[in-house]
Protein backbone atom coordinates (compact mmCIF):
# COMPACT_ATOMS: atom_id res chain seq x y z
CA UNK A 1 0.00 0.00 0.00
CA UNK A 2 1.52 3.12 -1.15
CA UNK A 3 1.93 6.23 1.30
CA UNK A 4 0.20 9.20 1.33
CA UNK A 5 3.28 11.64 0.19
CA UNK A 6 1.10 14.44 -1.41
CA UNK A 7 -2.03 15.28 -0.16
CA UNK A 8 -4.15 17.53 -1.48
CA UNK A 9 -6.81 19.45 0.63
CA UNK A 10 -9.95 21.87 -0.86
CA UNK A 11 -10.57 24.63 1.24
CA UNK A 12 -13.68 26.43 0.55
CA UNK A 13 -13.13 30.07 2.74
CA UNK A 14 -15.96 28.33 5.44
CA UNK A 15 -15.79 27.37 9.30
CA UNK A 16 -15.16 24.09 7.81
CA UNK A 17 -11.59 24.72 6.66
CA UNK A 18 -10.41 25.07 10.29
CA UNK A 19 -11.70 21.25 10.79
CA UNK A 20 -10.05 19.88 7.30
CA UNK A 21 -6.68 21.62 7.99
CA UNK A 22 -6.26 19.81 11.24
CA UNK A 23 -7.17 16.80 9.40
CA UNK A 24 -4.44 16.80 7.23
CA UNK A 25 -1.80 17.62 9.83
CA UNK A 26 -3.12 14.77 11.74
CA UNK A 27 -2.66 12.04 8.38
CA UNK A 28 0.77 13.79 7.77
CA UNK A 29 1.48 12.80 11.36
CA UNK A 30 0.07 9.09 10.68
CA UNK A 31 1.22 8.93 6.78
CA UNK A 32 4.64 10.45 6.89
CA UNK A 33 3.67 13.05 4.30
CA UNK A 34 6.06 14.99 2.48
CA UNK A 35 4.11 17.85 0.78
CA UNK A 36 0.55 19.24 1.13
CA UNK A 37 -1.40 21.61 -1.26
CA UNK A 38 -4.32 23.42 -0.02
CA UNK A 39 -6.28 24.53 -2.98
CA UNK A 40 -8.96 26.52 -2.99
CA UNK A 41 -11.19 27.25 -6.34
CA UNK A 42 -12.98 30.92 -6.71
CA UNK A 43 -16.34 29.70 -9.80
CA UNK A 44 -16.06 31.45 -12.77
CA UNK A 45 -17.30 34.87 -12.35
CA UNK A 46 -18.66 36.25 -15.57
CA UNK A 47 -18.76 40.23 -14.78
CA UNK A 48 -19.65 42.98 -17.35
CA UNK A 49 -17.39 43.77 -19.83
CA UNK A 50 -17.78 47.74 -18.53
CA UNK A 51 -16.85 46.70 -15.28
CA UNK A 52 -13.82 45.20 -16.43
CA UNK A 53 -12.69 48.07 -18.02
CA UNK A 54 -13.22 50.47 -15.18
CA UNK A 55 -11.75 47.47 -12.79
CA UNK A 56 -9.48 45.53 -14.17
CA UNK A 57 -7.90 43.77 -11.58
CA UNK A 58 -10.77 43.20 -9.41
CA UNK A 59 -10.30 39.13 -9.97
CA UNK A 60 -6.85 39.30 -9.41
CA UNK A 61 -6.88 41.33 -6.40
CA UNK A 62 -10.03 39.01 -5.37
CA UNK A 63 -7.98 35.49 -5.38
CA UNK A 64 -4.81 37.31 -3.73
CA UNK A 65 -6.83 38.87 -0.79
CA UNK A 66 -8.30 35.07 -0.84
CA UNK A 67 -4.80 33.28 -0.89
CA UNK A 68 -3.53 35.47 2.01
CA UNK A 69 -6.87 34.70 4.54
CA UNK A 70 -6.28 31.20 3.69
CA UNK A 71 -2.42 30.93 4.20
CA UNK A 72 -3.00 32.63 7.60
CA UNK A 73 -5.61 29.98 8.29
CA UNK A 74 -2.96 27.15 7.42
CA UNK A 75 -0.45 29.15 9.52
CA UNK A 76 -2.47 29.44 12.89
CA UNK A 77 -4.25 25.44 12.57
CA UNK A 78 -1.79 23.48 10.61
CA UNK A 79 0.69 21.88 13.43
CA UNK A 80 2.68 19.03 12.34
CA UNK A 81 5.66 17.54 14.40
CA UNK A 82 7.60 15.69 12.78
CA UNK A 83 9.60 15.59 9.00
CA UNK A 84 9.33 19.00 7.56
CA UNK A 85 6.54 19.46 5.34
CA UNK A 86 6.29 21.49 2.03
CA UNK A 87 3.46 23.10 2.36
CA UNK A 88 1.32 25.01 -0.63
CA UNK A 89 -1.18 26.89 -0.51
CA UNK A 90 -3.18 27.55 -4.10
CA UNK A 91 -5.99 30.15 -5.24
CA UNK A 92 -7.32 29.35 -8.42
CA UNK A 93 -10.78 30.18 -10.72
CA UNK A 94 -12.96 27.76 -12.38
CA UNK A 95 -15.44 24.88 -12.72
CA UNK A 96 -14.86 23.39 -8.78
CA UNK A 97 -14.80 19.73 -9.50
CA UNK A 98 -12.63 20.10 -13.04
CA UNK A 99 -10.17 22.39 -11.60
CA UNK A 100 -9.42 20.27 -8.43
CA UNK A 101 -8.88 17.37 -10.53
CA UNK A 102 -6.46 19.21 -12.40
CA UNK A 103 -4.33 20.05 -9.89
CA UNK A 104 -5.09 16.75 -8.21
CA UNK A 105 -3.17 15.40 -11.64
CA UNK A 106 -1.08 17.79 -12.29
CA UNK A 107 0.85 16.86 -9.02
CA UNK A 108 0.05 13.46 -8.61
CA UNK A 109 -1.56 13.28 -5.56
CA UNK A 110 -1.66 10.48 -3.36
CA UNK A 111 -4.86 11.47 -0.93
CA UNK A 112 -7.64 14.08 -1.70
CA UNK A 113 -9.43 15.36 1.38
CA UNK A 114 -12.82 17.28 1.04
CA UNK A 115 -14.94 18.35 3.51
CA UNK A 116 -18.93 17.93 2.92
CA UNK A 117 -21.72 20.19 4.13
CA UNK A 118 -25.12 18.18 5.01
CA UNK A 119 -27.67 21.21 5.10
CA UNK A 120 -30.09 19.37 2.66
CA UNK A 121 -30.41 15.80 2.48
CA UNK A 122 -28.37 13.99 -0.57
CA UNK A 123 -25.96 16.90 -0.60
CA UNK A 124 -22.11 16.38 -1.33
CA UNK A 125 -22.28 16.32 -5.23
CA UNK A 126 -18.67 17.58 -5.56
CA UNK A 127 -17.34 14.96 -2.93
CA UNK A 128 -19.58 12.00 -5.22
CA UNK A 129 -18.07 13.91 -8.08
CA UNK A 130 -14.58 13.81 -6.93
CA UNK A 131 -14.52 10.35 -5.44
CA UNK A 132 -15.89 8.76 -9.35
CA UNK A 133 -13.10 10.74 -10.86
CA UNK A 134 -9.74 11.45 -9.08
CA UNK A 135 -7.35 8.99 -9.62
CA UNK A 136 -5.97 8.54 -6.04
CA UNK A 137 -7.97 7.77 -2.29
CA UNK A 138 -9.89 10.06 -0.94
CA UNK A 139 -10.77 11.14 2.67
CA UNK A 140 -14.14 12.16 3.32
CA UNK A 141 -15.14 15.16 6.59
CA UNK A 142 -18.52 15.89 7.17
CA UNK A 143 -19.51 19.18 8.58
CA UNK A 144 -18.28 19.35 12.68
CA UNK A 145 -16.50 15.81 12.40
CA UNK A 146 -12.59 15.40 13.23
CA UNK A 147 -10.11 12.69 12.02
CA UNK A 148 -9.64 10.05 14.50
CA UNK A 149 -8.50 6.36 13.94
CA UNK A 150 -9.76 5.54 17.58
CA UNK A 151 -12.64 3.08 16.49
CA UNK A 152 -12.09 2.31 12.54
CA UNK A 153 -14.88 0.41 11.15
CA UNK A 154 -13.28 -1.48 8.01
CA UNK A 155 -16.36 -3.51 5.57
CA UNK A 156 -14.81 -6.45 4.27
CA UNK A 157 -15.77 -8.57 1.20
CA UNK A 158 -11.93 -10.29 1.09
CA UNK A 159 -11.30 -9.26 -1.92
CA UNK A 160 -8.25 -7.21 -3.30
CA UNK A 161 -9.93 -3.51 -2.56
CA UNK A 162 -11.10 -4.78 1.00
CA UNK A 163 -7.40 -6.09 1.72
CA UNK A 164 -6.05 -2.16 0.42
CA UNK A 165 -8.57 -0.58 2.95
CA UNK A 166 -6.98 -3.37 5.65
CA UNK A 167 -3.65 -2.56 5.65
CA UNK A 168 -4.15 0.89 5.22
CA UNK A 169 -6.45 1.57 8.23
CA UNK A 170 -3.88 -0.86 10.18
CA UNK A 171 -1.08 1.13 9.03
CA UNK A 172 -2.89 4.32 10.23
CA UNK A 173 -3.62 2.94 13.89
CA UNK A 174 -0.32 1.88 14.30
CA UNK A 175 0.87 4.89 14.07
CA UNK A 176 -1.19 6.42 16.07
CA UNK A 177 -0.03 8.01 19.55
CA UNK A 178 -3.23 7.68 20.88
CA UNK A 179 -4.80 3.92 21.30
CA UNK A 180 -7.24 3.01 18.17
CA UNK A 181 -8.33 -0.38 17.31
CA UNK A 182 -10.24 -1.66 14.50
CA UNK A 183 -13.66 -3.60 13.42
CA UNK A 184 -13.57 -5.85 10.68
CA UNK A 185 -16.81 -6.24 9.45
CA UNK A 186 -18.05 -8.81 6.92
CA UNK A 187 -21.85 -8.56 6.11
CA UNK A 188 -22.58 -12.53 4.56
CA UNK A 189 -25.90 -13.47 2.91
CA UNK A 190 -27.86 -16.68 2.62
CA UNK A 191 -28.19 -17.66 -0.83
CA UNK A 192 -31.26 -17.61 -2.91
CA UNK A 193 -32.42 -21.80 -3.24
CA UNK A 194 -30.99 -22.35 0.27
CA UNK A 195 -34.54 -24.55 1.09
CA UNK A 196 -33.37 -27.67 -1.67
CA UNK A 197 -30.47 -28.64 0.89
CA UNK A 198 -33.51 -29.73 3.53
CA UNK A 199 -31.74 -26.57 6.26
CA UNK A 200 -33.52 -24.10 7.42
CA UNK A 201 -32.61 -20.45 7.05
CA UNK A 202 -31.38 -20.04 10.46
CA UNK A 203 -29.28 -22.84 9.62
CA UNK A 204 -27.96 -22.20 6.58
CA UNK A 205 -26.69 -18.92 7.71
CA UNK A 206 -24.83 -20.23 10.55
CA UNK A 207 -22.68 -22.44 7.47
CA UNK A 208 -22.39 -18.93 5.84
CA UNK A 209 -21.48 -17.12 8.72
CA UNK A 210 -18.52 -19.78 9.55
CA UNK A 211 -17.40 -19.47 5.73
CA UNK A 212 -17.00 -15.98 6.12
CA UNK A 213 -14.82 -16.81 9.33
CA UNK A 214 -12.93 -19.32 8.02
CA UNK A 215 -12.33 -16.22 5.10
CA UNK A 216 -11.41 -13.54 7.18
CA UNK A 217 -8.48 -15.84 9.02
CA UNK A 218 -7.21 -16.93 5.19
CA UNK A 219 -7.56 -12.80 4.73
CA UNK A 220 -5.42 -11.45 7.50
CA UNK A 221 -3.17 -14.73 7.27
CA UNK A 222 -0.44 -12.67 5.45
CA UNK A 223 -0.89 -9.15 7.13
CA UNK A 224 0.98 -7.76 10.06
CA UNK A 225 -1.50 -7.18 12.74
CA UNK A 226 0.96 -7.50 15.43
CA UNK A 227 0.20 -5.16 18.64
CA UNK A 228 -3.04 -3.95 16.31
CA UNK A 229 -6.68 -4.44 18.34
CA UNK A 230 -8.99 -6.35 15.88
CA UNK A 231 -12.31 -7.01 16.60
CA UNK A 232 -14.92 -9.31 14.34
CA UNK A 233 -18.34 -8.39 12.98
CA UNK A 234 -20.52 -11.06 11.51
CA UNK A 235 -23.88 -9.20 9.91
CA UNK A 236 -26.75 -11.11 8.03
CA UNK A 237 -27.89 -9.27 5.34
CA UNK A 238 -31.74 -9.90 5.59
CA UNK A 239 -33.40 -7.58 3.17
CA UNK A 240 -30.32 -7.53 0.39
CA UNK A 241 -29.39 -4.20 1.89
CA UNK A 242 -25.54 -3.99 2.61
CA UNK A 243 -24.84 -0.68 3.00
CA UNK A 244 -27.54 -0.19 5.47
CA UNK A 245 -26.27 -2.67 7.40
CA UNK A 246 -22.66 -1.25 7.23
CA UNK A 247 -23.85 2.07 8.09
CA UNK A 248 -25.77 1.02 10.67
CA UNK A 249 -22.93 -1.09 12.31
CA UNK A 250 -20.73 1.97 12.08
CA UNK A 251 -23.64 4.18 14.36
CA UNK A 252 -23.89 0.98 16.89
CA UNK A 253 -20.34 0.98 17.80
CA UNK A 254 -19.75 4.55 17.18
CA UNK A 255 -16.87 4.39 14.57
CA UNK A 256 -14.44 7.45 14.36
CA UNK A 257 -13.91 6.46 10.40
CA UNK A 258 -15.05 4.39 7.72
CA UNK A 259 -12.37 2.62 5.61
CA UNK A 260 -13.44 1.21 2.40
CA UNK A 261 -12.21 -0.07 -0.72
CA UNK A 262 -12.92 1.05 -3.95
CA UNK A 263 -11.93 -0.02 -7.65
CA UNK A 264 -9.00 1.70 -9.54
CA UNK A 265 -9.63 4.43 -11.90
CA UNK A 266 -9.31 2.87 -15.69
CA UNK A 267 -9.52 4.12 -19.11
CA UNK A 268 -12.59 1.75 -18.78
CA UNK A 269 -13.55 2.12 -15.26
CA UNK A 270 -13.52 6.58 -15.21
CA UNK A 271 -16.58 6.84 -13.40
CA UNK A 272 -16.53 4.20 -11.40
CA UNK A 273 -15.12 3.28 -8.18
CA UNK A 274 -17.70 0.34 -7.44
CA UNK A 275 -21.22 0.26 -6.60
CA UNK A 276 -21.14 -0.46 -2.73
CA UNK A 277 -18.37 2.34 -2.02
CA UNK A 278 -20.51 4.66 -4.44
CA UNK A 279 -23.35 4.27 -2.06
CA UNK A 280 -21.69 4.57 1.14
CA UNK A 281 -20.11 7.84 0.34
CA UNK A 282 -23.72 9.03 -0.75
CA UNK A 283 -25.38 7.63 2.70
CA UNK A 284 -22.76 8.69 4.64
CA UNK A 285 -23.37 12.06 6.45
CA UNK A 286 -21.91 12.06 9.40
CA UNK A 287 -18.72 9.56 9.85
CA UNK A 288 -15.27 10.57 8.68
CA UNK A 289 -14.75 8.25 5.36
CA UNK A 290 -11.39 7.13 3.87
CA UNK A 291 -11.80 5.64 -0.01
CA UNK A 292 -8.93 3.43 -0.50
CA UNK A 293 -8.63 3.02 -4.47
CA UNK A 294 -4.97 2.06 -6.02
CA UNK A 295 -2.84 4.69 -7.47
CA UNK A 296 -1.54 4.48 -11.14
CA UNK A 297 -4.28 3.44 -12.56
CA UNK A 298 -5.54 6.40 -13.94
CA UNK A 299 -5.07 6.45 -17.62
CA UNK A 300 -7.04 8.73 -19.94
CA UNK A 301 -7.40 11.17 -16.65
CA UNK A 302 -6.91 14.37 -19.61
CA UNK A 303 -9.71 12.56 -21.65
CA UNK A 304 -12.54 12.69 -18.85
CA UNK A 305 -11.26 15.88 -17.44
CA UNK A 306 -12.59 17.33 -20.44
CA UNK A 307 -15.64 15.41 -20.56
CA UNK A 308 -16.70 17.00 -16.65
């Protein structure tokens, strides 16, 4: 799993900047991050031409009043200890989504992290946006929340995306000053046709539920969970609702952060990062998300820029 040497945080001039700044000194604590852009996108402003004239510089004396409230705002919240850390801050104009990507590209950029507001129910179309698109993980702060890695809930299918979002959360609470531990949760189903082998449903899920046991050992066989604090969900999925069920796991035990996998970003794969991650990120209001995908697979990343 690759570390998170560039990170890449959008600041949008709000109360929540304060919260995603400490953020991303507390992953450059946890990562060992080497450089960190905070970027910050003014929308096109289409003013009248006569207004231009008699102002010309309004725009450009606009973003550099912007750049300078903003560096002071990194200044006063961002406290790392630790390596020295390049830090950038960036004031640019355009289409939000297109032009964070760009940069996002442009400097290839490990993790992305966004905060998102939840005033109005199925908000956070730039974080949806960014998440199908940029080519690298993504961290994920709603409004008032604050990175912590002391209770990480990590859904687990076994597969290669689920084993990223593994070592990555166990790399992150290892790190950690402070004690963390995580939940592994698995959410099994019984299979449609179940009846024709004479068990009952009850029983048949019990035979699922120790499959998906006997998985999770074969899954963490090869990892290095030494000194790490792993605990073991088992959740039936009774009305073919998984992400309910993860979401509502995550409440129960009260996870600090969500640590999922998602698919790489392909020439043939550019909006998609896989259906179950997709949905979690749009259910997900209130719990601190990190999207796991793998880097360097991001060709054609020009092509669907332009296609935004």
């Amino acid at each position: 799993m690759y570390k998170y040497n560039k990170i890449l945080v959008g600041l949008d001039h709000t109360e929540t900047d304060l919260d995603l700044v400490k953020a991303a000194s507390d992953v450059c604590e946890l990562s060992g991050s080497k450089v960190v852009y905070f970027v910050n996108i003014i929308k096109d402003i289409n003013l009248p031409e006569k207004l231009m004239k008699e102002f010309p510089h309004i725009l450009d004396q606009a973003i550099e009043e912007r750049k300078n409230n903003l560096q002071k705002t990194v200044t006063d919240h961002f406290k790392f200890e630790g390596a020295e850390v390049v830090v950038n801050v960036i004031v640019d104009q355009g289409q939000v989504t297109k032009t964070l990507l760009k940069h996002a590209s442009a400097e290839k950029i490990d993790l992305v992290i966004l905060g998102r507001k939840n005033e109005k129910k199925g908000g956070g179309v730039l974080v949806n946006r960014i998440a199908r698109r940029a080519g690298c993980s993504l961290l994920i702060l709603p409004k008032g929340s604050q990175f912590s890695v002391s209770s990480v809930l990590v859904p687990t299918d076994f597969s290669a995306y689920s084993r990223s979002a593994m070592e990555k959360a166990t790399m992150l609470v290892k790190k950690s000053k402070k004690p963390g531990k995580i939940i592994v949760q698995n959410v099994y189903q019984v299979p449609v046709g179940y009846h024709y082998t004479g068990k009952s449903f009850k029983e048949f899920s019990e035979i699922m539920k120790d499959h998906a046991k006997n998985d999770f050992a074969k899954f963490t066989k090869s990892m290095k969970l030494d000194g790490v604090n792993i605990e073991q969900i088992y959740t039936l999925d009774k009305d073919e609702d998984i992400i309910s069920d993860i979401y509502k796991a995550a409440k129960k035990i009260k996870a600090s952060l969500i640590v999922i996998g998602a698919k790489g970003r392909t020439a043939t794969t550019a909006l998609f990062i896989g259906s179950k991650a997709e949905k979690l990120i749009h259910v997900d209001e209130e719990i601190p998300m990190l999207v796991v995908r793998p880097k360097g697979k991001n060709a054609g990343i020009i092509e669907y820029i332009k296609e935004l």
